[in-house]
N, C-alpha and C. Protein backbone atom coordinates (compact mmCIF):
# COMPACT_ATOMS: atom_id res chain seq x y z
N UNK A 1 80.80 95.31 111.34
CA UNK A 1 82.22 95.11 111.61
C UNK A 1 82.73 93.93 110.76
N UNK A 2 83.54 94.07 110.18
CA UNK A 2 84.47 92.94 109.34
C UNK A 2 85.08 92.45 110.19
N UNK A 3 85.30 90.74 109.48
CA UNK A 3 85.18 89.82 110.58
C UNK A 3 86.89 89.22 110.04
N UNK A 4 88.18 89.10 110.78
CA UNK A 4 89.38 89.10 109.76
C UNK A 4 89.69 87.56 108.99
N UNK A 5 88.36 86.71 108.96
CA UNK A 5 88.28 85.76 107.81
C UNK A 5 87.81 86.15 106.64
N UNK A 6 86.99 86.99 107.17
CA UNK A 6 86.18 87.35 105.36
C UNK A 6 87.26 88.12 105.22
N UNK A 7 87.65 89.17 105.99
CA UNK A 7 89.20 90.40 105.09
C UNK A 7 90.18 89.19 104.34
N UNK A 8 90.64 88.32 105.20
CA UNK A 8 91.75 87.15 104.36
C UNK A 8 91.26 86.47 103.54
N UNK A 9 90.07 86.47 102.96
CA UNK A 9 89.46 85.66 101.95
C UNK A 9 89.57 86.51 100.97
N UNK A 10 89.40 87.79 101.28
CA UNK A 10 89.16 89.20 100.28
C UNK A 10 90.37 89.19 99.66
N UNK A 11 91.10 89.26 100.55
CA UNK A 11 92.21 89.82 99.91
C UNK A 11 92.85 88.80 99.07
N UNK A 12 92.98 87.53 99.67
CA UNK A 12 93.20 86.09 98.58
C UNK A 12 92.61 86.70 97.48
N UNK A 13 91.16 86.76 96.92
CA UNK A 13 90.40 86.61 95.84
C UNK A 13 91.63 87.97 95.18
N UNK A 14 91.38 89.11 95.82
CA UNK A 14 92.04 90.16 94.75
C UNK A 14 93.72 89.16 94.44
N UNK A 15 94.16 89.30 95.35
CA UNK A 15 95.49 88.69 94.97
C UNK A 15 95.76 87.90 93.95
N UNK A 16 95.11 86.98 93.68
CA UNK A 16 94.82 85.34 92.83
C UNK A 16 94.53 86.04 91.77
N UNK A 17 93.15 87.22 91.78
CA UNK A 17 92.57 87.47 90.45
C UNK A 17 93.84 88.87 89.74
N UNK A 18 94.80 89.56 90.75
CA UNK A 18 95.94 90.24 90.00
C UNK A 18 96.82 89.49 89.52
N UNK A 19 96.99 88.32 90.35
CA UNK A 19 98.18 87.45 89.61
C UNK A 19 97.82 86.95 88.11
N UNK A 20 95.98 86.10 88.12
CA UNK A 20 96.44 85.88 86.79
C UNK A 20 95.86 87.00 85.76
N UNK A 21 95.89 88.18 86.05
CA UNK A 21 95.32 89.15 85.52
C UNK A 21 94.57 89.33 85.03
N UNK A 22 93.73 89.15 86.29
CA UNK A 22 91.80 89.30 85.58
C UNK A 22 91.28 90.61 86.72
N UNK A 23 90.34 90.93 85.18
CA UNK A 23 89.70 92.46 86.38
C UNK A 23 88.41 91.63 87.26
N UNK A 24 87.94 92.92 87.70
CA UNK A 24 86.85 92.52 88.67
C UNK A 24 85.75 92.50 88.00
N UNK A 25 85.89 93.10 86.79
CA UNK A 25 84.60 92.60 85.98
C UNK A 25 84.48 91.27 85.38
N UNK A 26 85.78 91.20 84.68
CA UNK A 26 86.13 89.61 84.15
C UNK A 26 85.68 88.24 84.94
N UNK A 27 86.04 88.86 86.84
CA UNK A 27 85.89 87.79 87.43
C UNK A 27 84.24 87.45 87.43
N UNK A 28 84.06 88.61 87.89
CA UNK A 28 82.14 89.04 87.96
C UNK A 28 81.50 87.92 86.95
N UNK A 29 82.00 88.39 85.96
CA UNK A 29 81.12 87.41 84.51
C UNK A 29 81.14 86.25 84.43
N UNK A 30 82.21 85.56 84.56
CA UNK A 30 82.87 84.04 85.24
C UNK A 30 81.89 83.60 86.23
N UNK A 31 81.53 84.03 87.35
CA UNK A 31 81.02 83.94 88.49
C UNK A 31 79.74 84.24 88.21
N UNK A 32 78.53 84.66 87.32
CA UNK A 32 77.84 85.56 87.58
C UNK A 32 77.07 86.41 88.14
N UNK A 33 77.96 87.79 88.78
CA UNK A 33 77.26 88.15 89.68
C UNK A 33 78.08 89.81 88.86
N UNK A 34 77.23 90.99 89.73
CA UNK A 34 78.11 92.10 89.62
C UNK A 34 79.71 92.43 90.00
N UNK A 35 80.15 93.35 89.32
CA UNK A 35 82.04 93.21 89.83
C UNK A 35 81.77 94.34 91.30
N UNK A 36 80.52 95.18 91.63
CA UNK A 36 80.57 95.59 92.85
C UNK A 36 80.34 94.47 94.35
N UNK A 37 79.65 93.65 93.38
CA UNK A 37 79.33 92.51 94.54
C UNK A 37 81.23 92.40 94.68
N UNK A 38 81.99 91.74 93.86
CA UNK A 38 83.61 91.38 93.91
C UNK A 38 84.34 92.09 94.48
N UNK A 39 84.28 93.76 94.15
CA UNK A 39 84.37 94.42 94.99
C UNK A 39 84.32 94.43 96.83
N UNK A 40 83.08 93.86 97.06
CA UNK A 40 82.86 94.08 98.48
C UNK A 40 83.40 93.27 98.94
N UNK A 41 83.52 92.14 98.37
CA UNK A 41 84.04 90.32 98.60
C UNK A 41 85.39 90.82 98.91
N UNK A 42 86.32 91.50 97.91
CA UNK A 42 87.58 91.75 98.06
C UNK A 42 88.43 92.54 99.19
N UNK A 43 87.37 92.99 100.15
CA UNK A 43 87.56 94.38 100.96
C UNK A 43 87.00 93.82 102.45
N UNK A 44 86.36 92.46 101.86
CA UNK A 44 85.85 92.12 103.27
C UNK A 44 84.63 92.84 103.93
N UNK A 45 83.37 93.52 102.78
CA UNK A 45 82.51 93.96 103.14
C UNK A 45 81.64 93.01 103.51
N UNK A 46 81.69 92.34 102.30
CA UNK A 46 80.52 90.98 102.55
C UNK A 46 81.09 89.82 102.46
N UNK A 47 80.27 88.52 103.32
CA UNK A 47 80.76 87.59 103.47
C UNK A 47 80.92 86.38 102.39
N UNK A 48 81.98 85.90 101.83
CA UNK A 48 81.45 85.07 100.83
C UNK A 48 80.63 83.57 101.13
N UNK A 49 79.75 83.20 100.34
CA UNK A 49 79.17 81.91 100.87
C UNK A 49 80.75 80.66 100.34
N UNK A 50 79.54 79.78 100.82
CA UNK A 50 80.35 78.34 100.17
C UNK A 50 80.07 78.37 98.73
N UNK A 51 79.35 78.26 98.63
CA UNK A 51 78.63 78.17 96.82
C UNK A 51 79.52 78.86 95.97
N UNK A 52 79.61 80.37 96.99
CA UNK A 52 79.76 81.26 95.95
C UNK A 52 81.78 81.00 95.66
N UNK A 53 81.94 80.92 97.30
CA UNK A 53 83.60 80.81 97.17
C UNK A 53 84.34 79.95 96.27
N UNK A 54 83.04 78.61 96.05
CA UNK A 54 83.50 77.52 95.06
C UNK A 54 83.65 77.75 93.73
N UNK A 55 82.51 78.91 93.47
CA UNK A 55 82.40 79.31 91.92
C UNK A 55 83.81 80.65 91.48
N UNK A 56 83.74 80.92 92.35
CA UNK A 56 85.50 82.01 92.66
C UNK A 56 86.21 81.47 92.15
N UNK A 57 86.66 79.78 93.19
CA UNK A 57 88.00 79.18 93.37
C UNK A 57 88.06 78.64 91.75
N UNK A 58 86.75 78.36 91.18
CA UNK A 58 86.65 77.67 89.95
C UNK A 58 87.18 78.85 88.77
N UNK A 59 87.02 79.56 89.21
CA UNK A 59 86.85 80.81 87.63
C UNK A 59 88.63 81.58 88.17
N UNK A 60 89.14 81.06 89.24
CA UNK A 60 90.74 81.80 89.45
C UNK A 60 91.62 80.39 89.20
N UNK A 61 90.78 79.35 89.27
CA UNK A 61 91.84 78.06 88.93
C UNK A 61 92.51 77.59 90.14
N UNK A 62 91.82 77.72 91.57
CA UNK A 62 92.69 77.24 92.45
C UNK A 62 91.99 76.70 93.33
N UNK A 63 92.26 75.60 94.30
CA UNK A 63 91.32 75.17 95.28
C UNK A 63 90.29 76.15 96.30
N UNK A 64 89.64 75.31 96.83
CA UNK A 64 88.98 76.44 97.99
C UNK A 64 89.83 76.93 99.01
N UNK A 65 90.94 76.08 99.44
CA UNK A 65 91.65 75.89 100.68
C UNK A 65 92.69 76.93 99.97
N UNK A 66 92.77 77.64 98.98
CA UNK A 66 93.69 78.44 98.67
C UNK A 66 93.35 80.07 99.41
N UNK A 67 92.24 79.85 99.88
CA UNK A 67 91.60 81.44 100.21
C UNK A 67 91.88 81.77 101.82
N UNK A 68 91.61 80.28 102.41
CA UNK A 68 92.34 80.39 103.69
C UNK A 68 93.78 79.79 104.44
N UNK A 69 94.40 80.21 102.97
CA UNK A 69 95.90 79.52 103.05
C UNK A 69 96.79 80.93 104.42
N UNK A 70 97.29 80.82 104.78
CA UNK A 70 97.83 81.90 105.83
C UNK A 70 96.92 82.19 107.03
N UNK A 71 96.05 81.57 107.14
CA UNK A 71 94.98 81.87 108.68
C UNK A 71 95.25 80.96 109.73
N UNK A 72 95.66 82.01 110.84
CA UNK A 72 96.14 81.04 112.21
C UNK A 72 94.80 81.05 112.68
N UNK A 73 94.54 79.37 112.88
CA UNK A 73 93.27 78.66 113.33
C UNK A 73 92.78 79.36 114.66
N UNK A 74 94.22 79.39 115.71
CA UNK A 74 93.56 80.18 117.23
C UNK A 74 92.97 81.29 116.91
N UNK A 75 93.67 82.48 115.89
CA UNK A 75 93.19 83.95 115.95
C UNK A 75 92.12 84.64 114.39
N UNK A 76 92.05 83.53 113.69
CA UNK A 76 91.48 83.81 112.69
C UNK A 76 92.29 84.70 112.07
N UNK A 77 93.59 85.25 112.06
CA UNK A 77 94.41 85.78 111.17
C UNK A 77 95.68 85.48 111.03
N UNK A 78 95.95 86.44 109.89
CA UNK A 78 97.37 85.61 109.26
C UNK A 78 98.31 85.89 109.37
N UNK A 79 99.12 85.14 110.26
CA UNK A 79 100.32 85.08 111.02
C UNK A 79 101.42 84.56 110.17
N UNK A 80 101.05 83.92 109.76
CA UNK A 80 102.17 82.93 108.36
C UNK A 80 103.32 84.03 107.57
N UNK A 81 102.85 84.94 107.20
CA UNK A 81 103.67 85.95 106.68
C UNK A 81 104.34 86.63 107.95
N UNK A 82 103.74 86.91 108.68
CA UNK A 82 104.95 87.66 110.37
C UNK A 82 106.00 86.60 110.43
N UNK A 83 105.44 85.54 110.45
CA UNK A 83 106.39 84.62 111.12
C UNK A 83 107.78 84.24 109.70
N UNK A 84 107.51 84.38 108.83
CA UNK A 84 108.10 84.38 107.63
C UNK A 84 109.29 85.94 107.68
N UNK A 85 108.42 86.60 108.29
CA UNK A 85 109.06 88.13 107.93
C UNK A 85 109.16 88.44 106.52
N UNK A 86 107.39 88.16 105.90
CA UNK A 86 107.22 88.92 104.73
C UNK A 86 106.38 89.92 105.31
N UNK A 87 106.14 90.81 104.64
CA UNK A 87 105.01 91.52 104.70
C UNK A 87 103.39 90.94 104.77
N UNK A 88 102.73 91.26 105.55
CA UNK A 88 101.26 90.42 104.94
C UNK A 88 100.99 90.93 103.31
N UNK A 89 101.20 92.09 103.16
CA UNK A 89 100.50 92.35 102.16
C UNK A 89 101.24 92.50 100.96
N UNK A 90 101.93 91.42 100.34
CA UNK A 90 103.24 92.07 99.60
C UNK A 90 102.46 91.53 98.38
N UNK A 91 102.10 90.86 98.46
CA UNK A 91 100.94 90.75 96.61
C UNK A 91 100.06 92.05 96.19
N UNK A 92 99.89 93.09 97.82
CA UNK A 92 99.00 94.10 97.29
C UNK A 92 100.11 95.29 96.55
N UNK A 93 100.72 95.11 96.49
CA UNK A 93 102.20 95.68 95.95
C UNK A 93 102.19 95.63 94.51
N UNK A 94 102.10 96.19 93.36
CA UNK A 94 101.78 95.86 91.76
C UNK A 94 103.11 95.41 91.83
N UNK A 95 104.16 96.34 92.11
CA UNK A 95 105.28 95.77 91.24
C UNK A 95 105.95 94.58 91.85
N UNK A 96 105.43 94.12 93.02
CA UNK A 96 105.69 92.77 93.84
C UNK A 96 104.86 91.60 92.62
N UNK A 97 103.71 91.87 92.28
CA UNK A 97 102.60 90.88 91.38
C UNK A 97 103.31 91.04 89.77
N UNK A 98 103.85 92.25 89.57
CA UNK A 98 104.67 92.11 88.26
C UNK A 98 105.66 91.14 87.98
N UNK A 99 106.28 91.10 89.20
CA UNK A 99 107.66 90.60 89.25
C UNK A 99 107.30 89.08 88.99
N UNK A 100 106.45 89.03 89.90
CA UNK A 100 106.00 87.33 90.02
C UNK A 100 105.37 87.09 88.59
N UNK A 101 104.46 87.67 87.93
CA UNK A 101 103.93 87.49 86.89
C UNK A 101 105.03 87.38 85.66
N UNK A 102 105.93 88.28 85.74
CA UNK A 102 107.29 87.93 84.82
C UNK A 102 108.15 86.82 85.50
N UNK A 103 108.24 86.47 85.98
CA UNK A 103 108.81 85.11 86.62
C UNK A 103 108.47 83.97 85.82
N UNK A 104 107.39 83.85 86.29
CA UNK A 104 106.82 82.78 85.62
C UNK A 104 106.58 82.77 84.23
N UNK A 105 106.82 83.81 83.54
CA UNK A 105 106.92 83.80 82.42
C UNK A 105 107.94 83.42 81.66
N UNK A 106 109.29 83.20 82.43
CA UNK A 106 110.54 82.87 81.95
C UNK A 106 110.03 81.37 81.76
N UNK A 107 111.10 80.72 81.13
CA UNK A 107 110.91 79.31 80.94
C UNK A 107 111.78 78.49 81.73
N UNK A 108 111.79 77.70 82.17
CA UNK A 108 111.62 76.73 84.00
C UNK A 108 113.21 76.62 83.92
N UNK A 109 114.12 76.35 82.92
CA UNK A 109 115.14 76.50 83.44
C UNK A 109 115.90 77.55 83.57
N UNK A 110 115.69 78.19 82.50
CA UNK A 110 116.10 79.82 82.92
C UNK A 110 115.70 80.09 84.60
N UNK A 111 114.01 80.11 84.61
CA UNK A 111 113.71 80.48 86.35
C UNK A 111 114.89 79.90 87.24
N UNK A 112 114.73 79.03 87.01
CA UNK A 112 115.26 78.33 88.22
C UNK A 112 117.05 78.84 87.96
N UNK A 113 117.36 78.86 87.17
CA UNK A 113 118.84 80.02 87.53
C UNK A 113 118.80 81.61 88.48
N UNK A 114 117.53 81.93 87.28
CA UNK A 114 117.68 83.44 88.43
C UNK A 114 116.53 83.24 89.77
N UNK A 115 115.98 81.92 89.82
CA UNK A 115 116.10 81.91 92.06
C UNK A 115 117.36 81.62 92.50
N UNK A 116 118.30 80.74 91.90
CA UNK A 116 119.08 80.36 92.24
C UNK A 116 119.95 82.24 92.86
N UNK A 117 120.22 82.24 91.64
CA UNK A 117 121.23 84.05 91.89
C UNK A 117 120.38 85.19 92.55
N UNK A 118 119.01 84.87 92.95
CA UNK A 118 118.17 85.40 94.05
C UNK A 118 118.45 85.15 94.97
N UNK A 119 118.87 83.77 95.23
CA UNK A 119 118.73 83.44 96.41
C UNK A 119 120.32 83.56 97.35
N UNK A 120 121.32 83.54 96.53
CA UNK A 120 122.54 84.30 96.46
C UNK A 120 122.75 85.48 96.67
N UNK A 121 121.90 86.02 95.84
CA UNK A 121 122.32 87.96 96.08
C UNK A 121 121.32 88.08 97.37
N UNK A 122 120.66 87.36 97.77
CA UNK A 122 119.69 87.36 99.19
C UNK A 122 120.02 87.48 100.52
N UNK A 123 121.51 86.23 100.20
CA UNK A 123 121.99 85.67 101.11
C UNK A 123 123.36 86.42 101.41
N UNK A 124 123.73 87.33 100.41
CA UNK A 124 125.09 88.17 100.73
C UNK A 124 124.78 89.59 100.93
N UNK A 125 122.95 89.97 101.12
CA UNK A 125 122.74 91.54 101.39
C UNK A 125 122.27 91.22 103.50
């Protein structure tokens, strides 16, 4: 039975590794281990260690504490997005991870105009 820390860890790792667009082999090699081992990691088959989560957080560029960012401490799951009224799963969404990935691709003051007129056309639908 999957346990819903390892699923929210899983799904962090895929998330992190679509955003900066690395496959599961890419990550695999970084890490060295197989991309089926990444696979299972991502799905919440198997549990990740410490060791291993560190060598993850190292090869996606983000802390450790990034994997259990959204986990309510009482229930071991992630409430942070309900309470937001996002979707939990809106990174598993490509064209949600596109969008963001072209975002950030604009240059910082441009961005920051179109959140601005995001956050406008947000606020008048």
């Amino acid at each position: 039975m999957k346990h819903p820390v390892d699923v929210h860890v899983g799904k962090r790792i895929r998330h992190r590794r679509w955003l900066v667009g690395m496959t599961q082999q890419q990550l695999a090699e970084k890490v060295g281990i197989k991309f089926q081992q990444i696979q299972k990691y991502e799905t919440g088959m198997n549990r990740v260690s410490a060791s291993r989560l560190w060598d993850v957080a190292a090869a996606l560029t983000v802390p450790v504490s990034f994997f259990f960012e959204g986990l309510s401490e009482e229930k071991g799951t992630a409430d942070a997005a309900i309470q937001a009224d996002i979707p939990m799963d809106i990174l598993k969404d490509k064209e949600a991870l596109e969008l963001v990935r072209s975002y950030y691709a604009i240059p910082e003051t441009q961005r920051r105009r179109l959140f601005e007129l995001a956050r406008v056309l947000s606020d008048v639908a």
